[in-house]
PDB file of N, CA and C in Angstrom:
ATOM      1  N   UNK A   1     114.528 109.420 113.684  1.00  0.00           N
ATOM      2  CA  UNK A   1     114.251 108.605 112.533  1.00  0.00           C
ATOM      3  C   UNK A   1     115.310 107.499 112.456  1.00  0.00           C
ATOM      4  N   UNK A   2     114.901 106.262 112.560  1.00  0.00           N
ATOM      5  CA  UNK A   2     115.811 105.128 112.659  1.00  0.00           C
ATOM      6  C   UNK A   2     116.836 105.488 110.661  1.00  0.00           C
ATOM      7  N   UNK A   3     117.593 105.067 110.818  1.00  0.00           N
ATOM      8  CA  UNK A   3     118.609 105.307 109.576  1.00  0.00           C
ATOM      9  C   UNK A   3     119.618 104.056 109.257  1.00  0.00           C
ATOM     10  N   UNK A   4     119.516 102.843 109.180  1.00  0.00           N
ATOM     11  CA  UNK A   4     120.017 101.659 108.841  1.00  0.00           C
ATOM     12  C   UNK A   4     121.397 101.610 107.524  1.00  0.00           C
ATOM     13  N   UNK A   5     120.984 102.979 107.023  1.00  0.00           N
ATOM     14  CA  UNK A   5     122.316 103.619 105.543  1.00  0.00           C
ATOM     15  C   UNK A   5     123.260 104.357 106.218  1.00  0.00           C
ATOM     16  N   UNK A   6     123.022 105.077 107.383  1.00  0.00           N
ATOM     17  CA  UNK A   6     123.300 105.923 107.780  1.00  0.00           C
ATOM     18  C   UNK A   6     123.925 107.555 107.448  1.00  0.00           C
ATOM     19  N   UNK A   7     122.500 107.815 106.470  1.00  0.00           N
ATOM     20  CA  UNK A   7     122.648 108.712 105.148  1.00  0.00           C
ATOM     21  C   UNK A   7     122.121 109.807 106.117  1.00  0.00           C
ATOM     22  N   UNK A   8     121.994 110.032 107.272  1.00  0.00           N
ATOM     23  CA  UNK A   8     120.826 110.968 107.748  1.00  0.00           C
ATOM     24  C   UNK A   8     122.155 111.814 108.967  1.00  0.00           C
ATOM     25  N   UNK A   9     122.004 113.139 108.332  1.00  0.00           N
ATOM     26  CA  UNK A   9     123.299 113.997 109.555  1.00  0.00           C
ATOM     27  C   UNK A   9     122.572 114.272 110.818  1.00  0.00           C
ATOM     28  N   UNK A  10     122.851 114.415 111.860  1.00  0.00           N
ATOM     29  CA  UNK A  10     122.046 114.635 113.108  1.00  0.00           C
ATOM     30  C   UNK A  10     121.350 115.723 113.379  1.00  0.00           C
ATOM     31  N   UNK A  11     121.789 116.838 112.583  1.00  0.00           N
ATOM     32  CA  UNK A  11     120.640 117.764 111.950  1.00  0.00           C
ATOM     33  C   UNK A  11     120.891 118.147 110.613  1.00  0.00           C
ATOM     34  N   UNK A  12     119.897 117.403 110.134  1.00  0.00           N
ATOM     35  CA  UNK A  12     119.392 116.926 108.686  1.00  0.00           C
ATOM     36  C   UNK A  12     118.931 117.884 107.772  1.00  0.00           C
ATOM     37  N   UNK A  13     117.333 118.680 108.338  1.00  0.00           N
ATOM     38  CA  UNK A  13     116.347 119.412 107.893  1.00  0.00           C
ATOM     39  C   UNK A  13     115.462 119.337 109.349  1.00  0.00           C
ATOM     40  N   UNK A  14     114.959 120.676 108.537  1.00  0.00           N
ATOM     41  CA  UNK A  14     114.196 121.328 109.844  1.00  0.00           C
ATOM     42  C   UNK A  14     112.685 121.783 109.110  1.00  0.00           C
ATOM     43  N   UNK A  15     111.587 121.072 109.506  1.00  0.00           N
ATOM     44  CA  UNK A  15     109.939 121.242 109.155  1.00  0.00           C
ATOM     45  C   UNK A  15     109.756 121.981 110.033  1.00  0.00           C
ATOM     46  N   UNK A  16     109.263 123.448 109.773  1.00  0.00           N
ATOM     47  CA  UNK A  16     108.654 124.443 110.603  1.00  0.00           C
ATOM     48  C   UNK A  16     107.447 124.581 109.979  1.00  0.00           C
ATOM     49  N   UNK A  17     106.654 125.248 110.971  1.00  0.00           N
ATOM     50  CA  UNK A  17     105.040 126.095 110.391  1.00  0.00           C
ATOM     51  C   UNK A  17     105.526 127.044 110.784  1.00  0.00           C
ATOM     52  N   UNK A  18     104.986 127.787 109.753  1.00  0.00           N
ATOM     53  CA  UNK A  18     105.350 130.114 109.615  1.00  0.00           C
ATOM     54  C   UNK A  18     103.844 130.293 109.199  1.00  0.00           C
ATOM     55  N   UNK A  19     103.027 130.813 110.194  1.00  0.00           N
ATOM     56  CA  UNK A  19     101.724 131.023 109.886  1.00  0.00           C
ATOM     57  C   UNK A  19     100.915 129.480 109.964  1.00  0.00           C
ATOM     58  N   UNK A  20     100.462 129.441 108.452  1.00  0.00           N
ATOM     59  CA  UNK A  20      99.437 128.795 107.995  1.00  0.00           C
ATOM     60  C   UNK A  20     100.387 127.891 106.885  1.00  0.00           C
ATOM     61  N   UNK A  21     101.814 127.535 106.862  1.00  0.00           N
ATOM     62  CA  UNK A  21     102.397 127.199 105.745  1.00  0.00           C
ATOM     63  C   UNK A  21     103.476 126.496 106.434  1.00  0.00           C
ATOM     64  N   UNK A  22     103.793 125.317 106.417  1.00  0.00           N
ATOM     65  CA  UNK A  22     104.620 123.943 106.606  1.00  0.00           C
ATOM     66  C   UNK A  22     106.105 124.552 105.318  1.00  0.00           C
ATOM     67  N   UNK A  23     107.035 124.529 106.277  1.00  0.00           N
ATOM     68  CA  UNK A  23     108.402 124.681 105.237  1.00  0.00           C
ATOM     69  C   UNK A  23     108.747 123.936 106.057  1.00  0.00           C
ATOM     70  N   UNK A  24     109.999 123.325 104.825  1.00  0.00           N
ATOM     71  CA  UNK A  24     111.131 122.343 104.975  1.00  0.00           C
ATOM     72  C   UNK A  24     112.668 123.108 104.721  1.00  0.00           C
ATOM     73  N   UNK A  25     113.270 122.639 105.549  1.00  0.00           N
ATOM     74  CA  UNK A  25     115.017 123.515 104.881  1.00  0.00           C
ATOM     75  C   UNK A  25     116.065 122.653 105.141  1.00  0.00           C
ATOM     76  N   UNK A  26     116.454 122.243 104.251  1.00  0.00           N
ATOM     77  CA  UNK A  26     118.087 121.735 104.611  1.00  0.00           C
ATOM     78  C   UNK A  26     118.952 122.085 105.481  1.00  0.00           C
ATOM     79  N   UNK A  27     119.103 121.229 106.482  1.00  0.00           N
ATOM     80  CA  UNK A  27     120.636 122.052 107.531  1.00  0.00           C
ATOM     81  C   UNK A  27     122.047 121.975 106.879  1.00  0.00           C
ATOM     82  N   UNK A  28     122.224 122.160 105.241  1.00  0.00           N
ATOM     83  CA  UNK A  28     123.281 121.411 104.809  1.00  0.00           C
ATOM     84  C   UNK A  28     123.905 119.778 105.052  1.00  0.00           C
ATOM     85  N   UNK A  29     122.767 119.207 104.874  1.00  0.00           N
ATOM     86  CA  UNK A  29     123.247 117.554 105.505  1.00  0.00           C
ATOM     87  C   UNK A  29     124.425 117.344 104.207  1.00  0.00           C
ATOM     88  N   UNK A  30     125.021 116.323 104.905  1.00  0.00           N
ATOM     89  CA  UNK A  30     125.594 116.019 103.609  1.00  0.00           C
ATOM     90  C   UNK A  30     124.905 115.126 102.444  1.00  0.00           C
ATOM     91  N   UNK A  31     124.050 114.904 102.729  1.00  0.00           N
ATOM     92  CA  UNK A  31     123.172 113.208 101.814  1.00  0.00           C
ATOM     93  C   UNK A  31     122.066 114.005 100.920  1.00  0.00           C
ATOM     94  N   UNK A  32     121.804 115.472 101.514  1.00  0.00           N
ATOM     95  CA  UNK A  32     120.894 116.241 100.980  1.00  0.00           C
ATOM     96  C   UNK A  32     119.556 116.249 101.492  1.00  0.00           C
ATOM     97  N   UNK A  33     118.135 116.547 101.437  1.00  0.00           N
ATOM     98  CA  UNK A  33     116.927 116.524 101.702  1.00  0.00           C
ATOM     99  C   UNK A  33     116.164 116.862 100.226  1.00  0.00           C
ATOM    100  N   UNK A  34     115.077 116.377  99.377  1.00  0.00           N
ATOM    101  CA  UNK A  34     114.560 116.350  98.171  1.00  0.00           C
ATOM    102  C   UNK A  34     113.108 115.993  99.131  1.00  0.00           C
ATOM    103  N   UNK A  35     111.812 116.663  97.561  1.00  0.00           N
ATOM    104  CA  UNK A  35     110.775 117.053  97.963  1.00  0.00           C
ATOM    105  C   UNK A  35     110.183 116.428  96.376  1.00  0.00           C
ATOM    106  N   UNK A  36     109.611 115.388  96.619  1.00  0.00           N
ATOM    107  CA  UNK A  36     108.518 115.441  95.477  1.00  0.00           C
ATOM    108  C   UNK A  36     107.129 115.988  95.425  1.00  0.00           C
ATOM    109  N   UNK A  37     106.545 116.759  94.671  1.00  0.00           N
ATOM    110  CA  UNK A  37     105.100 117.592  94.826  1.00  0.00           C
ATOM    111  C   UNK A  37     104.388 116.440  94.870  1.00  0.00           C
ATOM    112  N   UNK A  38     103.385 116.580  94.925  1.00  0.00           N
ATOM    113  CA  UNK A  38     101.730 116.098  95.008  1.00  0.00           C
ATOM    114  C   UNK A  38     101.437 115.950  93.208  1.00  0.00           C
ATOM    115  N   UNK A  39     101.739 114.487  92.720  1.00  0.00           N
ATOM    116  CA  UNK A  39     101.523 114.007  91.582  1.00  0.00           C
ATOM    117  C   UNK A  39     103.049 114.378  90.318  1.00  0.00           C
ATOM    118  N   UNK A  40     103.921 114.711  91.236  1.00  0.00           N
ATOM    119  CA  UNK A  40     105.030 114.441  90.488  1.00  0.00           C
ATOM    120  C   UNK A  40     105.984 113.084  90.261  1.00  0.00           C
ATOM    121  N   UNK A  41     106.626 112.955  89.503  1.00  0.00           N
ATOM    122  CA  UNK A  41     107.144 111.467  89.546  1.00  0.00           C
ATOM    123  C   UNK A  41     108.949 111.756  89.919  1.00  0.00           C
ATOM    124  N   UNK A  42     109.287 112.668  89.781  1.00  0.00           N
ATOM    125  CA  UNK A  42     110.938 112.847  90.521  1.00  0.00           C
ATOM    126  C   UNK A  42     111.023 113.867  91.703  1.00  0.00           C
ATOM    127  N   UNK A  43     111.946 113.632  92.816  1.00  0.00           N
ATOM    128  CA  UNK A  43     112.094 114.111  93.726  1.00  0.00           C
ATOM    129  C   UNK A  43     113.157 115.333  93.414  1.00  0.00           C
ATOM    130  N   UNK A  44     113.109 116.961  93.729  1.00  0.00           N
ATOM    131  CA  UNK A  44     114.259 117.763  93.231  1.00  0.00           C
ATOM    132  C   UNK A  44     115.005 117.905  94.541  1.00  0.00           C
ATOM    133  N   UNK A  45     115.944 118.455  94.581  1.00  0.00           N
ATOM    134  CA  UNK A  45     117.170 118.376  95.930  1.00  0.00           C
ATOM    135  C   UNK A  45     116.852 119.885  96.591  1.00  0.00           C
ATOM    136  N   UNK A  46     116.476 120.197  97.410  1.00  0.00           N
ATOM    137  CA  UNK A  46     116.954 121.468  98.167  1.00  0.00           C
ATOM    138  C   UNK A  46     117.885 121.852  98.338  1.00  0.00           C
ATOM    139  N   UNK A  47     118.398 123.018  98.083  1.00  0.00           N
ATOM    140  CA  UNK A  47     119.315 124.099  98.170  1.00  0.00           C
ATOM    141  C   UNK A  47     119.901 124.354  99.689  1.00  0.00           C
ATOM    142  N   UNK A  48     120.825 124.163 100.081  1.00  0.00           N
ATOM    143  CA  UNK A  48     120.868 124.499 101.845  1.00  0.00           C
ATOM    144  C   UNK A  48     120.071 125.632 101.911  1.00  0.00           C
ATOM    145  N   UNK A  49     119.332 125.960 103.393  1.00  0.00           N
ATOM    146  CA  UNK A  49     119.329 126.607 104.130  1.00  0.00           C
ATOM    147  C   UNK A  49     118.366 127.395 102.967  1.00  0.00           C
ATOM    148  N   UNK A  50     117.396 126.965 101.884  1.00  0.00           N
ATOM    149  CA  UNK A  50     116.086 127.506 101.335  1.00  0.00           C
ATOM    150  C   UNK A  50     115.415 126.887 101.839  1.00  0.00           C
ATOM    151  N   UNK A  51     114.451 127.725 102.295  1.00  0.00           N
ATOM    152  CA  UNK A  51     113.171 126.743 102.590  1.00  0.00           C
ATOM    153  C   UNK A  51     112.198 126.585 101.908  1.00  0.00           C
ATOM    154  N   UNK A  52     111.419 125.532 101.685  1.00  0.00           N
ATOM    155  CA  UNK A  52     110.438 125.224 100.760  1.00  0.00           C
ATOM    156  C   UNK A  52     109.011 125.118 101.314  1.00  0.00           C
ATOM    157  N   UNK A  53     107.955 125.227 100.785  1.00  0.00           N
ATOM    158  CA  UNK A  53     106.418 125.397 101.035  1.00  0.00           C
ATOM    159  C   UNK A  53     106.003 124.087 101.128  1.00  0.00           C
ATOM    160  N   UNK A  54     105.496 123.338 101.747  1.00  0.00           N
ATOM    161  CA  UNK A  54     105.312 122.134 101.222  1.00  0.00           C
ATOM    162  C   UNK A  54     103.972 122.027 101.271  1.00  0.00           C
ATOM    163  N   UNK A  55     103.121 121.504  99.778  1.00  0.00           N
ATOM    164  CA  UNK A  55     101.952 121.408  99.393  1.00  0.00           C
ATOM    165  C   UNK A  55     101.263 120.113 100.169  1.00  0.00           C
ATOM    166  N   UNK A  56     100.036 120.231 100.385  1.00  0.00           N
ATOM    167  CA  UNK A  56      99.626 118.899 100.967  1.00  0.00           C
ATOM    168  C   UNK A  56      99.782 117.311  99.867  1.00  0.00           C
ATOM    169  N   UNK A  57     100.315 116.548 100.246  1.00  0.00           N
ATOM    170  CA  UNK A  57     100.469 115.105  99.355  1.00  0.00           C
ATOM    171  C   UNK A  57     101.824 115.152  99.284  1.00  0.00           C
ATOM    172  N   UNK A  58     102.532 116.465  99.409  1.00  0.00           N
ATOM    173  CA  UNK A  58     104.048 116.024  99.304  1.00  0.00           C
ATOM    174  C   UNK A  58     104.903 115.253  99.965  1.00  0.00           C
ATOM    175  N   UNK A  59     106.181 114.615  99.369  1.00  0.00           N
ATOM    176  CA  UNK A  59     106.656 113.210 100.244  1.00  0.00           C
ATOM    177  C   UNK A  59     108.013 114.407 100.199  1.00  0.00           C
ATOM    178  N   UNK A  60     108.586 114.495 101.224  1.00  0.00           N
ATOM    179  CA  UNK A  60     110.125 114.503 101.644  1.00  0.00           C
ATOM    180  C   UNK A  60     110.939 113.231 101.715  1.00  0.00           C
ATOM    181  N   UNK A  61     112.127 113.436 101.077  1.00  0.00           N
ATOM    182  CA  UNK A  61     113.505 112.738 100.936  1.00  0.00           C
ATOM    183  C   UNK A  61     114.386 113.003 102.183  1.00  0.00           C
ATOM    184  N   UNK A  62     114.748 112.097 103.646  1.00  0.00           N
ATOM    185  CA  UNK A  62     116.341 113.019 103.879  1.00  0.00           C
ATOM    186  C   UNK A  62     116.831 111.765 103.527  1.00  0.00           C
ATOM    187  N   UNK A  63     118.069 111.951 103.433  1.00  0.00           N
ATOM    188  CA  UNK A  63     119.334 110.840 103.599  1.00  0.00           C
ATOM    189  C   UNK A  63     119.276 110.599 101.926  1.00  0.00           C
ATOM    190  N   UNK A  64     119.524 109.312 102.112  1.00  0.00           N
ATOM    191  CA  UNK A  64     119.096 108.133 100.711  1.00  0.00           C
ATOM    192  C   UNK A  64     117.759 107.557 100.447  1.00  0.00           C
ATOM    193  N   UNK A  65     116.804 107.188 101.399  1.00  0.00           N
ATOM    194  CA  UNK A  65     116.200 106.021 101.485  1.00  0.00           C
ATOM    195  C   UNK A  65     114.747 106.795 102.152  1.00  0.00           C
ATOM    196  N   UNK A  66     115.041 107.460 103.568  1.00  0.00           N
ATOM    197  CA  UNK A  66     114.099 107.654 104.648  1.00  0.00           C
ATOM    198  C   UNK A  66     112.782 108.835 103.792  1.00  0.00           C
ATOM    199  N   UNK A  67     111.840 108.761 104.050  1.00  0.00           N
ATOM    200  CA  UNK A  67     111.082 109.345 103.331  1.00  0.00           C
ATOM    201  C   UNK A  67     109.774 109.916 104.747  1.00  0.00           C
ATOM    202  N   UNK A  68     108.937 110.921 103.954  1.00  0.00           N
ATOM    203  CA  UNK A  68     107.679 111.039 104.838  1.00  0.00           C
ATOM    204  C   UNK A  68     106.619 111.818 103.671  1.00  0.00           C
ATOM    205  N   UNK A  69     105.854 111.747 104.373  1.00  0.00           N
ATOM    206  CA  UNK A  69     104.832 112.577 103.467  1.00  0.00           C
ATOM    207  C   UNK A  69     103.810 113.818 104.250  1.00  0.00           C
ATOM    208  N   UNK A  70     103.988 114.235 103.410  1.00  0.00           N
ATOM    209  CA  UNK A  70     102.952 115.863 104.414  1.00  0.00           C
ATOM    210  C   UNK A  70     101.340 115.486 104.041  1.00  0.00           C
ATOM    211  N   UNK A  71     100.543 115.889 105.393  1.00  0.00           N
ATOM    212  CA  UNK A  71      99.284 115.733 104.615  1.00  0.00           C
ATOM    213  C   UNK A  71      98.900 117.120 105.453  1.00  0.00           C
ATOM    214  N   UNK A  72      97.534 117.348 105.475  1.00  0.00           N
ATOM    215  CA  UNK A  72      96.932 118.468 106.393  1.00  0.00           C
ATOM    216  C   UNK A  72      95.624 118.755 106.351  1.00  0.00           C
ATOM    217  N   UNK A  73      94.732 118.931 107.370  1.00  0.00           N
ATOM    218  CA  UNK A  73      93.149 118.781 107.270  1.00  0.00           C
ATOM    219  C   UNK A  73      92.741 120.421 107.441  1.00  0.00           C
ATOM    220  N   UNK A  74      93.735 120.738 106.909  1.00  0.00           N
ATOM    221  CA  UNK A  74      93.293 122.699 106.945  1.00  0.00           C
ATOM    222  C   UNK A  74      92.207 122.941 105.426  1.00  0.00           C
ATOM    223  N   UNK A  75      90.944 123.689 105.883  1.00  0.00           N
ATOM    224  CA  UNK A  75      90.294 123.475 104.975  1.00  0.00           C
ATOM    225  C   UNK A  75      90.771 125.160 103.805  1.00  0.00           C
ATOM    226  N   UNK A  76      91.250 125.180 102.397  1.00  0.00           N
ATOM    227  CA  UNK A  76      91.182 126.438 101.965  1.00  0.00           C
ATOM    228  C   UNK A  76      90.240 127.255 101.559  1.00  0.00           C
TER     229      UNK A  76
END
């Protein structure tokens, strides 16, 4: 991920699939990693080394700035 702030640690966070379920976890960066849900308006900070579920529409935070968004064509 290009990083122009250079807010982003060289291991940042780590997006795994466990099953059928997309988690995100902080590697303890220092800048942090934050997760806004699907129709929320603030991003909350992850906890090191919890991992989180991430719902389809959700946008991930690492660094300051760098962002992404989860989507997924898994039907429930």
């Amino acid at each position: 991920m290009a990083d122009a702030e250079e807010s982003i640690s060289r291991r940042h966070a780590l997006v795994r699939l466990e099953e059928w379920q997309v988690n995100v976890v902080d590697l303890g960066s220092a800048n942090g990693t934050a997760v806004r849900g699907p129709g929320e308006t603030e991003f909350v900070r992850l906890a090191p080394d919890a991992p989180l579920e991430l719902a389809p529409g959700a946008t991930v935070r690492v660094g300051l700035a760098r962002t992404f968004r989860f989507e997924s064509n898994r039907k429930i």
